[in-house]
Protein backbone atom coordinates (compact mmCIF):
# COMPACT_ATOMS: atom_id res chain seq x y z
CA UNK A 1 -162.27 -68.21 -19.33
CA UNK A 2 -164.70 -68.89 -21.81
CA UNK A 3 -164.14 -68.04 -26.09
CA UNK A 4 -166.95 -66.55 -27.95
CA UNK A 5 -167.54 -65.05 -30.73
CA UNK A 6 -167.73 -61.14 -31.37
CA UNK A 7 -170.62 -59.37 -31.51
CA UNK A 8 -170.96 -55.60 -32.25
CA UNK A 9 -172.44 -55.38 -28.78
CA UNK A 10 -168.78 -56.50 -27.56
CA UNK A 11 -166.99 -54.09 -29.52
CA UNK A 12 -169.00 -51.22 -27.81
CA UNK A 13 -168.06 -52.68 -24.64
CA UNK A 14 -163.99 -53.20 -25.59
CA UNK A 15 -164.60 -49.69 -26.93
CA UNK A 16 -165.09 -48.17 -23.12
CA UNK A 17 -162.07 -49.89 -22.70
CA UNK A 18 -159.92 -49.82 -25.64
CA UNK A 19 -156.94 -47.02 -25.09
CA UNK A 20 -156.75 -47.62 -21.72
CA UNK A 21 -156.66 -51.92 -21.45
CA UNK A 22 -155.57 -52.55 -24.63
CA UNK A 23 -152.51 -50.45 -25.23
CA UNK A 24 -152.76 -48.65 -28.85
CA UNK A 25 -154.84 -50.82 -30.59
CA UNK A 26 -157.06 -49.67 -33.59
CA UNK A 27 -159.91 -47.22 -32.67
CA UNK A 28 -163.06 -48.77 -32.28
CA UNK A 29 -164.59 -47.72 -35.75
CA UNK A 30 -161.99 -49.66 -36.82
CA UNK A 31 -162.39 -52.80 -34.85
CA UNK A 32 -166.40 -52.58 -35.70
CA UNK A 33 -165.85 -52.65 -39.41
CA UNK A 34 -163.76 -55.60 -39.44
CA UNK A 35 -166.03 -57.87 -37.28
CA UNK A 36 -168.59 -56.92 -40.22
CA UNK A 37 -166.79 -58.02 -42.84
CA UNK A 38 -167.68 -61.09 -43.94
CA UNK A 39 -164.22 -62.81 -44.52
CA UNK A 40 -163.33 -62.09 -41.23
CA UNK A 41 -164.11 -64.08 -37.57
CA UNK A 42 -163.47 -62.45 -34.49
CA UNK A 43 -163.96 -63.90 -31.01
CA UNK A 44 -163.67 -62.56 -27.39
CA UNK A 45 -162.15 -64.49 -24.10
CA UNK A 46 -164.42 -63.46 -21.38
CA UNK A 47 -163.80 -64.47 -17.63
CA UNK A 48 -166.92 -66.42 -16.00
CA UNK A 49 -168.56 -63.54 -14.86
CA UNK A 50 -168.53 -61.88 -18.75
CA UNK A 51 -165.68 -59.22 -18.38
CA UNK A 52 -163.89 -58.62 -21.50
CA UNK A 53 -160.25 -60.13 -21.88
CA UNK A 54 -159.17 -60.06 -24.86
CA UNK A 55 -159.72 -60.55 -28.16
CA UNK A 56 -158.42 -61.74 -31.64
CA UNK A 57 -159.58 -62.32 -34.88
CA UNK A 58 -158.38 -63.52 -38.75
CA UNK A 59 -159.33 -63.03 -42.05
CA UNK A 60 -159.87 -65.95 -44.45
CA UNK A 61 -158.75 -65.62 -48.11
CA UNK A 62 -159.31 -68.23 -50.64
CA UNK A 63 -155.96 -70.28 -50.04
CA UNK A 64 -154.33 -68.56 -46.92
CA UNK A 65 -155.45 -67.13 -43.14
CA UNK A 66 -154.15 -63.92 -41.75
CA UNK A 67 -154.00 -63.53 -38.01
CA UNK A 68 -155.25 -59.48 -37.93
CA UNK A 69 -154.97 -59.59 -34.03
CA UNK A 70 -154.39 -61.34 -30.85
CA UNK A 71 -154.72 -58.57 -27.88
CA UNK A 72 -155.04 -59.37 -24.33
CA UNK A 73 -156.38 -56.88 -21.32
CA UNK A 74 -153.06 -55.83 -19.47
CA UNK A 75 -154.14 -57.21 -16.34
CA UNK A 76 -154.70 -60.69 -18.23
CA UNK A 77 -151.06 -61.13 -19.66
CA UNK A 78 -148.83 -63.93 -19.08
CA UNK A 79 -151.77 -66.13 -17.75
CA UNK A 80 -152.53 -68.08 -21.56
CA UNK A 81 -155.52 -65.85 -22.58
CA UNK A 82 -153.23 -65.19 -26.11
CA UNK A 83 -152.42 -68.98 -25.93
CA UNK A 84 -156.01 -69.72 -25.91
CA UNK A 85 -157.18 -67.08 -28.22
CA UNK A 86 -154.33 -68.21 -31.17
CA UNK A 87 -155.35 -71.73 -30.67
CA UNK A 88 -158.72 -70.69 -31.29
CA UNK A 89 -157.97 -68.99 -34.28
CA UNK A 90 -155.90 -71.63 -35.78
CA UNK A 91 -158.44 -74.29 -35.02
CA UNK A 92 -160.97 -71.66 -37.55
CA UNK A 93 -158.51 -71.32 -39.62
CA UNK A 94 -158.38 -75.45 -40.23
CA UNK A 95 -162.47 -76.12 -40.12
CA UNK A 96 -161.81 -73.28 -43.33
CA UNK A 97 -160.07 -76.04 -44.85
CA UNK A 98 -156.65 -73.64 -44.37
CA UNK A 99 -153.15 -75.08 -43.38
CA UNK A 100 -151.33 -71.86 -44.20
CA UNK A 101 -151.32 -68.93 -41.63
CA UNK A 102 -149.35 -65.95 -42.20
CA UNK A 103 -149.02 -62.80 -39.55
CA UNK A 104 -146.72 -60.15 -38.92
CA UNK A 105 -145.75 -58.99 -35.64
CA UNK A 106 -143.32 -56.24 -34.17
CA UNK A 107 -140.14 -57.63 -33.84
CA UNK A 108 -139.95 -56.03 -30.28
CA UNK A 109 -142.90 -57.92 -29.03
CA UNK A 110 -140.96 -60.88 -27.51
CA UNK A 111 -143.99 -62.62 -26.03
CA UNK A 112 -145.85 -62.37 -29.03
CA UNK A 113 -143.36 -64.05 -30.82
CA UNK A 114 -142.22 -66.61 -28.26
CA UNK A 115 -145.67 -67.53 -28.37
CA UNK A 116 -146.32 -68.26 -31.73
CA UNK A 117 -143.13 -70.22 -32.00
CA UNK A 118 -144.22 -72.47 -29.52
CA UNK A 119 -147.39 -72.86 -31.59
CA UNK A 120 -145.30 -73.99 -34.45
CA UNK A 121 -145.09 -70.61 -36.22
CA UNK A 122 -142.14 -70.14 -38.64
CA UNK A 123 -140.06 -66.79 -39.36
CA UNK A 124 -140.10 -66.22 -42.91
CA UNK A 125 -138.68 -62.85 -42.71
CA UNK A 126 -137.05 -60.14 -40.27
């Protein structure tokens, strides 16, 4: 697996994709206007042969990073493609000059969370 970053070329391709791999994630208008914006990054995990499988990306403020999304291709769960992808994001969020990262997340989503407390994450509310 290989991190790259987003191109609007790769959001056409997660949008063949997007209901059916990537649970009920924002439509792909969506998706394509925020890898435009300028205060956002995005990046893609791609397996060697250039499949889609997953994605994330943050926005950078002036004092604080937001983690917008971490979302992983069903089939690719459980198998550190979110691991990777957060890292990446948090290492971005650092070159920025940014120690603070805030994100919300449903407090159903167990793996999600599990996983950013093992990346050093802190609950600040519930």
């Amino acid at each position: 697996m290989k991190i790259f970053k987003m191109t609007v070329e790769d959001v056409r391709e997660i949008g063949n994709i997007l209901q059916d791999e990537f649970d009920n994630f924002w439509n792909n208008n969506v998706l394509e206007q925020e890898v435009l914006k300028e205060e956002c990054r995005y990046i893609v995990a791609k397996t060697e042969e250039g499949e889609i499988i997953g994605f994330a990306g943050i926005l950078i403020n002036i004092d604080i990073a937001e983690i917008m999304n971490i979302v992983v291709k069903k089939s690719y769960r459980h198998k550190g493609v979110g691991q990777k992808l957060l890292e990446e994001l948090i290492k971005m969020a650092k070159e920025s000059g940014l120690d603070t990262i805030s994100l919300e997340v449903n407090s159903q989503n167990e793996p999600a969370i599990n996983l950013y407390k093992k990346l050093g994450f802190k609950e600040i509310r519930s």
